[in-house]
PDB file of N, CA and C in Angstrom:
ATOM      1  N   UNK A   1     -41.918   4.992  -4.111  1.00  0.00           N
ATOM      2  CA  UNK A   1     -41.190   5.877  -3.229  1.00  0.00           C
ATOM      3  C   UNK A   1     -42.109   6.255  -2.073  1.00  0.00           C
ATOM      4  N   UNK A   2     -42.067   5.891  -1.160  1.00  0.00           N
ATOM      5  CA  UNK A   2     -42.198   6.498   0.399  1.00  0.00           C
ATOM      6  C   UNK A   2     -41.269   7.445   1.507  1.00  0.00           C
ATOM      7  N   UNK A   3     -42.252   8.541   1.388  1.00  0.00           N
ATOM      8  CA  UNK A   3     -41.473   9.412   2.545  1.00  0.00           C
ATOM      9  C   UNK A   3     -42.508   9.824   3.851  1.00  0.00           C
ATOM     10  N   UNK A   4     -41.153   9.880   4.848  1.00  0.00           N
ATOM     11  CA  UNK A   4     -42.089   9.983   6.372  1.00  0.00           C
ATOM     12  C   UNK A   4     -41.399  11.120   6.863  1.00  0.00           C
ATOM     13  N   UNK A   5     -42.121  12.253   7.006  1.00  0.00           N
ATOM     14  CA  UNK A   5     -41.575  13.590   7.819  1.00  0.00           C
ATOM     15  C   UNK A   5     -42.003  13.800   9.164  1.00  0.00           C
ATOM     16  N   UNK A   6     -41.116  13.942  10.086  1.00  0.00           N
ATOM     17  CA  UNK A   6     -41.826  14.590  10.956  1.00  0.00           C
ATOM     18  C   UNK A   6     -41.047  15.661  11.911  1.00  0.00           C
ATOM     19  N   UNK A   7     -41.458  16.492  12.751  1.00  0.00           N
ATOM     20  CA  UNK A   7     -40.535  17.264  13.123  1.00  0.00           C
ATOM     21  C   UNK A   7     -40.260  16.848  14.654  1.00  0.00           C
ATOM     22  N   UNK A   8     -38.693  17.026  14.377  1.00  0.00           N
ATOM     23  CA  UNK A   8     -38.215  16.456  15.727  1.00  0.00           C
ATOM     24  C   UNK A   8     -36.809  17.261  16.147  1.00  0.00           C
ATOM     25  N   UNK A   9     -37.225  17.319  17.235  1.00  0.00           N
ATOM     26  CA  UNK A   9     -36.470  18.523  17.959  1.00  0.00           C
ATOM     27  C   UNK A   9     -37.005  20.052  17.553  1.00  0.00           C
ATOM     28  N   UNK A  10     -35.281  20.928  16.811  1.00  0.00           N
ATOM     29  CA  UNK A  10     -35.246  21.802  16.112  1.00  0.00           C
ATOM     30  C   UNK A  10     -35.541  21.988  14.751  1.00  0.00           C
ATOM     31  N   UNK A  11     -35.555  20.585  13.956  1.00  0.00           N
ATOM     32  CA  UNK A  11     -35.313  20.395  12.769  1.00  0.00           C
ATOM     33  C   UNK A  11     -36.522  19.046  12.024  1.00  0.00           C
ATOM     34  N   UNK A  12     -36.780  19.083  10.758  1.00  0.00           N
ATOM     35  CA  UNK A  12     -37.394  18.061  10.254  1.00  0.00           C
ATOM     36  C   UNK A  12     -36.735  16.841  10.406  1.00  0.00           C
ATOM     37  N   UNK A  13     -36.940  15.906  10.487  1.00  0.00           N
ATOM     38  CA  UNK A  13     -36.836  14.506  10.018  1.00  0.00           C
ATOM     39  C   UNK A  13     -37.169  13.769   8.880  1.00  0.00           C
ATOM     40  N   UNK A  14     -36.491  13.600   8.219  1.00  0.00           N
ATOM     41  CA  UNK A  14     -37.575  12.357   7.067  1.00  0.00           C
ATOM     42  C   UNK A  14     -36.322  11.744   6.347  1.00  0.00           C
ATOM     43  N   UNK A  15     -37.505  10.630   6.300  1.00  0.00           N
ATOM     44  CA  UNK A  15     -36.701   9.249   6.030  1.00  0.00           C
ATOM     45  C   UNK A  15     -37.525   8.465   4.769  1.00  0.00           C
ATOM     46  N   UNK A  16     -36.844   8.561   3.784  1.00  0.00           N
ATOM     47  CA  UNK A  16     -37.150   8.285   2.064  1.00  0.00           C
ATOM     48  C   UNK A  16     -37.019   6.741   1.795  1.00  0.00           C
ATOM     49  N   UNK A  17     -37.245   6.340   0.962  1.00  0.00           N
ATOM     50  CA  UNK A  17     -36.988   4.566   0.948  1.00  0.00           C
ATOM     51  C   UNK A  17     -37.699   4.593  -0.665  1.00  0.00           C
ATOM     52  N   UNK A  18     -36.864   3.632  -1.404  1.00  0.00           N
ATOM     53  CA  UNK A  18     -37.332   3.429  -3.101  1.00  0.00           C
ATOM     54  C   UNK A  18     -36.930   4.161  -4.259  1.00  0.00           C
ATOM     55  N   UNK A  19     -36.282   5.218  -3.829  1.00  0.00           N
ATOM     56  CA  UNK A  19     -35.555   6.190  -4.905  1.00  0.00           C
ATOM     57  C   UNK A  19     -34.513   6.376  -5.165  1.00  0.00           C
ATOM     58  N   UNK A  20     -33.513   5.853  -4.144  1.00  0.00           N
ATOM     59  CA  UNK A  20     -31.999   6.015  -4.146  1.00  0.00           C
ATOM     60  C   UNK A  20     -31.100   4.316  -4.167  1.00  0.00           C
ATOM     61  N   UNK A  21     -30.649   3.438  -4.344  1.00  0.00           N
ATOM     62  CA  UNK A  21     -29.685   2.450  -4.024  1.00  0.00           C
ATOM     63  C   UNK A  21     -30.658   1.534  -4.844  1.00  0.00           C
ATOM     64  N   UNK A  22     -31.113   1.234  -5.586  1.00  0.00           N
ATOM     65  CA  UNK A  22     -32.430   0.329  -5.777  1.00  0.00           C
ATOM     66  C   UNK A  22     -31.489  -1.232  -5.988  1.00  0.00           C
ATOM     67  N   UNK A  23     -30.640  -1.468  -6.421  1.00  0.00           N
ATOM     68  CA  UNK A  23     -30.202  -2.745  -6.138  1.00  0.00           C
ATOM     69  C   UNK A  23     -29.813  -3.068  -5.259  1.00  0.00           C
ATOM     70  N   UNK A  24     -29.876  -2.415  -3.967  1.00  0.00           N
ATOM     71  CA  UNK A  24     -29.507  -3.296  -2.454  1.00  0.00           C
ATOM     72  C   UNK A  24     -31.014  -4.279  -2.054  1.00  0.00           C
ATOM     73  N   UNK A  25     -30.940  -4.756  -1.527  1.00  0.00           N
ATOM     74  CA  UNK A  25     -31.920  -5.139  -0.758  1.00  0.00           C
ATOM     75  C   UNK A  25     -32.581  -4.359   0.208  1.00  0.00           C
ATOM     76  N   UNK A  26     -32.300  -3.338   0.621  1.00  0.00           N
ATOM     77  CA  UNK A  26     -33.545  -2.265   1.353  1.00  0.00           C
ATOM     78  C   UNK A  26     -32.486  -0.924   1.555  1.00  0.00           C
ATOM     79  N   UNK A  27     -33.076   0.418   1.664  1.00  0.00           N
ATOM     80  CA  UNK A  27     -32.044   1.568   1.344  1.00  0.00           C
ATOM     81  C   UNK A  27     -33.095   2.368   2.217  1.00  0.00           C
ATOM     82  N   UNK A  28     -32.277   3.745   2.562  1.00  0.00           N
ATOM     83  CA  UNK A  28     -33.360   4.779   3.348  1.00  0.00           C
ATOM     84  C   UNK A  28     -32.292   6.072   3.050  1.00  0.00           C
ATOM     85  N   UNK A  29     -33.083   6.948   2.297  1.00  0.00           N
ATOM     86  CA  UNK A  29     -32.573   8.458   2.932  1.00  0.00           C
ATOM     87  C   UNK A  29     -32.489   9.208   3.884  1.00  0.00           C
ATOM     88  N   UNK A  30     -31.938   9.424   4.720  1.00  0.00           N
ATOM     89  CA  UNK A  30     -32.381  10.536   6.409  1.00  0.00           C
ATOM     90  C   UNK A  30     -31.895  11.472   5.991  1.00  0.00           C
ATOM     91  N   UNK A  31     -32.623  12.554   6.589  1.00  0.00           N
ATOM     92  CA  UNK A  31     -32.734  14.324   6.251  1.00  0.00           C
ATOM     93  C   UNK A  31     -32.729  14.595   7.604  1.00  0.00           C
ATOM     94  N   UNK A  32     -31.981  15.260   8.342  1.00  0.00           N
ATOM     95  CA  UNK A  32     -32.598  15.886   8.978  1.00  0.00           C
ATOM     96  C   UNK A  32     -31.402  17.588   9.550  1.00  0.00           C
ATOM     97  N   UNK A  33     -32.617  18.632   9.454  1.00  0.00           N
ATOM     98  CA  UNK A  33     -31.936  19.715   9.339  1.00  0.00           C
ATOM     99  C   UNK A  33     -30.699  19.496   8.142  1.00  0.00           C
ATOM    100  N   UNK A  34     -29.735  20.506   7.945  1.00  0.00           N
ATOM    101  CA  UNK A  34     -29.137  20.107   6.716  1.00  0.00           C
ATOM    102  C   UNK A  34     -28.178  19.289   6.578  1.00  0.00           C
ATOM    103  N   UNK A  35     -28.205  17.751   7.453  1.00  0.00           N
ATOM    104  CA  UNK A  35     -27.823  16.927   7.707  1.00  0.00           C
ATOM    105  C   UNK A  35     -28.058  15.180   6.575  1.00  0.00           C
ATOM    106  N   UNK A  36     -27.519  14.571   5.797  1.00  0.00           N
ATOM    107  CA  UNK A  36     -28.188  14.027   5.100  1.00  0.00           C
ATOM    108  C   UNK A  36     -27.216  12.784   4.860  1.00  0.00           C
ATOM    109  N   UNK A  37     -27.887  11.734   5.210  1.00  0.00           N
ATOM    110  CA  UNK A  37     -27.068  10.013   5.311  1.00  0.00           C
ATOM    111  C   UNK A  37     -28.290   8.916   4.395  1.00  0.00           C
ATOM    112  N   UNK A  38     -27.252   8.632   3.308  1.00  0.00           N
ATOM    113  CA  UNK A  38     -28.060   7.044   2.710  1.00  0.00           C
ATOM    114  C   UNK A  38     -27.582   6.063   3.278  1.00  0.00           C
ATOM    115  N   UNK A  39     -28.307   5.391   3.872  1.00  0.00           N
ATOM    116  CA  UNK A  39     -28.266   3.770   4.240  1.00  0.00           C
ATOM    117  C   UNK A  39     -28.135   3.081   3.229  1.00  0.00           C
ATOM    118  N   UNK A  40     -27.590   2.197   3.103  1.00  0.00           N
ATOM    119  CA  UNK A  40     -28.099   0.572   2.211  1.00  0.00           C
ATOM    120  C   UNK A  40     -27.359  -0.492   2.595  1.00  0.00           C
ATOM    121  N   UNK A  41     -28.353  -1.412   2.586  1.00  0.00           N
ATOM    122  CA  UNK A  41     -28.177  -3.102   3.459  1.00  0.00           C
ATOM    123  C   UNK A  41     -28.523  -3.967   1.907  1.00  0.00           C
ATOM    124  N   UNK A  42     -27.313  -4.668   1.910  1.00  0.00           N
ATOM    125  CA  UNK A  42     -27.455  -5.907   1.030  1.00  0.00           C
ATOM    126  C   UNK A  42     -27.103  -7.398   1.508  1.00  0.00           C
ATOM    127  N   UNK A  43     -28.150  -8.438   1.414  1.00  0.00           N
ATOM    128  CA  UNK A  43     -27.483  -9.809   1.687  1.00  0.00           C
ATOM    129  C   UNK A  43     -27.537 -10.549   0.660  1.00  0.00           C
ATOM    130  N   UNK A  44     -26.771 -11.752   0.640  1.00  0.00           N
ATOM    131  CA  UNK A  44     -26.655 -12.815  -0.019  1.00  0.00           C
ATOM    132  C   UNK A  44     -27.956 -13.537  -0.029  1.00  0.00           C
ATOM    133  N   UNK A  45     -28.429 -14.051  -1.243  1.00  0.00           N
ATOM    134  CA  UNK A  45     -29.880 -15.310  -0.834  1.00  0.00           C
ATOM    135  C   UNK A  45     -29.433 -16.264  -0.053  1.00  0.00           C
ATOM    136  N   UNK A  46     -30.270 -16.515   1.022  1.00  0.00           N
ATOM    137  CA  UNK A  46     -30.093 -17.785   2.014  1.00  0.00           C
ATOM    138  C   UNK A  46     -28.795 -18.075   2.797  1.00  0.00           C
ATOM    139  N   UNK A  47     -28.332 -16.339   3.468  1.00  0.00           N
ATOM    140  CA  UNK A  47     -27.263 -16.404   3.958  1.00  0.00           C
ATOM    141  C   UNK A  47     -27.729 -16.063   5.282  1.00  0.00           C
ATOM    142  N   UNK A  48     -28.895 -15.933   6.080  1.00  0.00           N
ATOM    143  CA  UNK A  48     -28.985 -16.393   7.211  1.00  0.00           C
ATOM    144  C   UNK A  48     -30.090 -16.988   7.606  1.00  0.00           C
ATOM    145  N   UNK A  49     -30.243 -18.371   6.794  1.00  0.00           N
ATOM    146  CA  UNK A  49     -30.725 -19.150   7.096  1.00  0.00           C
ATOM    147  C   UNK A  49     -29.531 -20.098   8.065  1.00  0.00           C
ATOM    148  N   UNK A  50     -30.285 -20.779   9.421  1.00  0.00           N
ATOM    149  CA  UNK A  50     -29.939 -21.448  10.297  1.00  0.00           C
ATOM    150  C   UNK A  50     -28.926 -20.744  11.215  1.00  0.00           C
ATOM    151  N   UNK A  51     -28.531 -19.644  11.254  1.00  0.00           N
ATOM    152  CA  UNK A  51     -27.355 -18.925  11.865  1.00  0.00           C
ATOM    153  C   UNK A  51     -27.832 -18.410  12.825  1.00  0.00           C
ATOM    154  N   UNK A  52     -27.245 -18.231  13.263  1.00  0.00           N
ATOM    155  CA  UNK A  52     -27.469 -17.448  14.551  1.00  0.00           C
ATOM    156  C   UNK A  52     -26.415 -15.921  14.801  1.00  0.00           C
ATOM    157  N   UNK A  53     -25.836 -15.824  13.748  1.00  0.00           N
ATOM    158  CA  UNK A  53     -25.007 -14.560  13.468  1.00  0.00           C
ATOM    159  C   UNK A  53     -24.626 -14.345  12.221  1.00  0.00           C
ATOM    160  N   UNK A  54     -24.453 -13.616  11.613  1.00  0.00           N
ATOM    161  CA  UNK A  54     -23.635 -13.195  10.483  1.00  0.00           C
ATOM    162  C   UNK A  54     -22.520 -11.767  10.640  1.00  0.00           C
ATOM    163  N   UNK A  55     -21.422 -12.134  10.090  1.00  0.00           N
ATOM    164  CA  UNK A  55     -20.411 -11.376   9.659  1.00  0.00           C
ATOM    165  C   UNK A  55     -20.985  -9.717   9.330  1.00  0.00           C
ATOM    166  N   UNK A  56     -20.483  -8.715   9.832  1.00  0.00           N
ATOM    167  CA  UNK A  56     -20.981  -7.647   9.429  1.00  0.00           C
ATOM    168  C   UNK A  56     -19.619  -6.676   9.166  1.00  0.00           C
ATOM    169  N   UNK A  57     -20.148  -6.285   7.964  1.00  0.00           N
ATOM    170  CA  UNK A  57     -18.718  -4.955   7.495  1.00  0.00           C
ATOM    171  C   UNK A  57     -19.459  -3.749   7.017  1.00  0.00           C
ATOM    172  N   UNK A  58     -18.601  -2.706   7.946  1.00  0.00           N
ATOM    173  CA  UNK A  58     -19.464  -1.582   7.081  1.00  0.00           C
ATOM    174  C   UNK A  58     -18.119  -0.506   6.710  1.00  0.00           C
ATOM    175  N   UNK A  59     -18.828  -0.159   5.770  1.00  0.00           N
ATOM    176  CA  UNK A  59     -17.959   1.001   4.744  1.00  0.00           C
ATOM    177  C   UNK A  59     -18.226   2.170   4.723  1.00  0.00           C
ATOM    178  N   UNK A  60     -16.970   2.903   5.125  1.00  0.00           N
ATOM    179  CA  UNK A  60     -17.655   4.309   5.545  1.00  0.00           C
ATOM    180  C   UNK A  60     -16.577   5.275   4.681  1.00  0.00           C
ATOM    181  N   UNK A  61     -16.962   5.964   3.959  1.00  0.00           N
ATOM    182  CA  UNK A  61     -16.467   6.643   3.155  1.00  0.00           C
ATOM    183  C   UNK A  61     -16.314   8.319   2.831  1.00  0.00           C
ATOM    184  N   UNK A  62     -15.654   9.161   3.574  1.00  0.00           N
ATOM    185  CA  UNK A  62     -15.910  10.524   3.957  1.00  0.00           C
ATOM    186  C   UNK A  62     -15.354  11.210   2.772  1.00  0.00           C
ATOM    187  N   UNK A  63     -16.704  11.949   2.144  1.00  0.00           N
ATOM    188  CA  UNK A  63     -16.786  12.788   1.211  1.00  0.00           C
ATOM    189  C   UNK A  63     -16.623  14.064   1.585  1.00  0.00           C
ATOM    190  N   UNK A  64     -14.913  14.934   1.378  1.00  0.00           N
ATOM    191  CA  UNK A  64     -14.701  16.430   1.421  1.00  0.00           C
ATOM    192  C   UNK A  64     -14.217  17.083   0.704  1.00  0.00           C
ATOM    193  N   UNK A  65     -14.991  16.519  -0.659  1.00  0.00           N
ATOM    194  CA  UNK A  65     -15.013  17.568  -1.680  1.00  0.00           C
ATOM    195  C   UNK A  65     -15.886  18.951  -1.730  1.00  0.00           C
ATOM    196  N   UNK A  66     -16.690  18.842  -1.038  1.00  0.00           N
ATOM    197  CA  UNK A  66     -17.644  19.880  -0.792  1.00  0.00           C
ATOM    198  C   UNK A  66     -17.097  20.596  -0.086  1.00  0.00           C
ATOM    199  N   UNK A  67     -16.117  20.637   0.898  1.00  0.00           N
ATOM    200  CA  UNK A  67     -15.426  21.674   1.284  1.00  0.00           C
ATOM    201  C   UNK A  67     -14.773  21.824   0.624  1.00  0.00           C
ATOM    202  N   UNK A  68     -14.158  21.496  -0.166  1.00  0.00           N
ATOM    203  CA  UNK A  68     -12.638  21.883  -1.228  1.00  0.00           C
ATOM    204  C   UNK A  68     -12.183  21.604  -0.893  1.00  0.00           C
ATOM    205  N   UNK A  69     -11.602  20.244  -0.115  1.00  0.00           N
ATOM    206  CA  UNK A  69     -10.818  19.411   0.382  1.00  0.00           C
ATOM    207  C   UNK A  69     -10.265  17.927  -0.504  1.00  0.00           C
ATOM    208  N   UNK A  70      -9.297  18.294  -0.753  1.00  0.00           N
ATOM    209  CA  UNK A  70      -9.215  16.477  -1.860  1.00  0.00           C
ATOM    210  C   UNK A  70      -7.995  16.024  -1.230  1.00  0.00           C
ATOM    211  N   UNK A  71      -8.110  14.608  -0.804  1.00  0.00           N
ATOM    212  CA  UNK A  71      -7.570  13.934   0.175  1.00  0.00           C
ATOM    213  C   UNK A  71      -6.483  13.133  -0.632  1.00  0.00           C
ATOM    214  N   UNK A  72      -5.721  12.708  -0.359  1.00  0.00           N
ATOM    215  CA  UNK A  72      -4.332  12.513  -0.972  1.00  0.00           C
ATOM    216  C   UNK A  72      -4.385  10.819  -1.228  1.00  0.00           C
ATOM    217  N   UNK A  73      -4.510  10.359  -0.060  1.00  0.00           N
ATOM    218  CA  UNK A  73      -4.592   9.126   0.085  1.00  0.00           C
ATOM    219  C   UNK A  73      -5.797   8.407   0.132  1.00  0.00           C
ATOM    220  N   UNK A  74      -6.553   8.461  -0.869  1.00  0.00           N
ATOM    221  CA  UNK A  74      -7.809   7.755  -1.588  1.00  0.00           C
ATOM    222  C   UNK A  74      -8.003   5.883  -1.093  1.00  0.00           C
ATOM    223  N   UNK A  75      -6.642   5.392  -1.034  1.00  0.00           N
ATOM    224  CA  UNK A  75      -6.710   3.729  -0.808  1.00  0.00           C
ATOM    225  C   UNK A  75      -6.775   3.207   0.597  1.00  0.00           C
ATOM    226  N   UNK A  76      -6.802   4.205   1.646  1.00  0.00           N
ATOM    227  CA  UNK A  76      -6.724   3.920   3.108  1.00  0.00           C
ATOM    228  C   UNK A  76      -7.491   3.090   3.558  1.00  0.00           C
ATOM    229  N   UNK A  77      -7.468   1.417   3.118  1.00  0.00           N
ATOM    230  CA  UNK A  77      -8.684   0.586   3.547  1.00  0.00           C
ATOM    231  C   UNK A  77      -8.922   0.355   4.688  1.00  0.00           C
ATOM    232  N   UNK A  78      -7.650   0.008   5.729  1.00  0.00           N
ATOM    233  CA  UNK A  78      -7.810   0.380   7.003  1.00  0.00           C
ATOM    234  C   UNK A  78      -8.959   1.255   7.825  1.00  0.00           C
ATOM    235  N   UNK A  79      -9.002   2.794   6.889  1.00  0.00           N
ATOM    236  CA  UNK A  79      -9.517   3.459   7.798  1.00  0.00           C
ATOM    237  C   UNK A  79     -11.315   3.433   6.853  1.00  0.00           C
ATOM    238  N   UNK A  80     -11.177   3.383   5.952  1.00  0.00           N
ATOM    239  CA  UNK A  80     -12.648   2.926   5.060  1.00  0.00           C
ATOM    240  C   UNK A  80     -13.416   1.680   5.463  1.00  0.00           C
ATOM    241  N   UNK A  81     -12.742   0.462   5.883  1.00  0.00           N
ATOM    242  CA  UNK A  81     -13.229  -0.412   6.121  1.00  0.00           C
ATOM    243  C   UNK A  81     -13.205  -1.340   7.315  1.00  0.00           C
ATOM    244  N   UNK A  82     -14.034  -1.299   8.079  1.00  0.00           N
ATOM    245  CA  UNK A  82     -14.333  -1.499   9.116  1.00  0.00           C
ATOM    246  C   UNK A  82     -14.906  -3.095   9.427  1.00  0.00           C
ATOM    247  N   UNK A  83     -14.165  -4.341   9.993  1.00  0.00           N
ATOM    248  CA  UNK A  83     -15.090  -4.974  10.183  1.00  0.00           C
ATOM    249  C   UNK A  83     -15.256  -5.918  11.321  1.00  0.00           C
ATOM    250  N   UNK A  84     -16.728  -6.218  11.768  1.00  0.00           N
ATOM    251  CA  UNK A  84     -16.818  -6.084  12.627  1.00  0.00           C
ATOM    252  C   UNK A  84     -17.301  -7.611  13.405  1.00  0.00           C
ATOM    253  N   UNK A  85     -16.652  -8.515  13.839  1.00  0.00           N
ATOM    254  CA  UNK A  85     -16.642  -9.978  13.968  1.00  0.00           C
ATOM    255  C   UNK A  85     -17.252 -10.070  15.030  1.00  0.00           C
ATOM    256  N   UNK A  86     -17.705 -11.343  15.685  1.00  0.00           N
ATOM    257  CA  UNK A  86     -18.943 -11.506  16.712  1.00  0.00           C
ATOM    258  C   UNK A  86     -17.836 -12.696  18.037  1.00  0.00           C
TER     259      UNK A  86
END
């Protein structure tokens, strides 16, 4: 586990790596002020070899249970899944 703090702006920064997602291929925690996002990037073995692009999708998934908010429509792939062609 590696962490890097530093202060930027108003608020800390730091960015964690090795403790959270461990089966992706590389992951990062960001902190900053009480602000807080996990990354994680996974590829296929030998899926960009010779390319010159690859396919990218990202999944974004808004958690508002913490407000006491529970969202009705859980399957909205449309709006969860995003992707993004070259």
């Amino acid at each position: 586990m590696e962490i890097v703090e530093r202060e930027f702006g108003k608020a800390n920064l730091s960015l964690e790596t090795g403790r959270l997602a461990r089966q992706a291929n590389g992951s990062v925690l960001v902190r900053y002020g009480d602000t807080m996002v996990l990354v994680a990037a996974t590829a296929a073995p030998g899926s960009g070899a010779g390319a010159d692009f690859f396919p990218l999708s990202v999944f974004y998934v808004e958690k508002a249970y913490a407000a006491g908010r529970i969202p009705g429509d859980s399957l909205n792939v449309k709006h969860d899944c995003l992707i993004v062609k070259r």
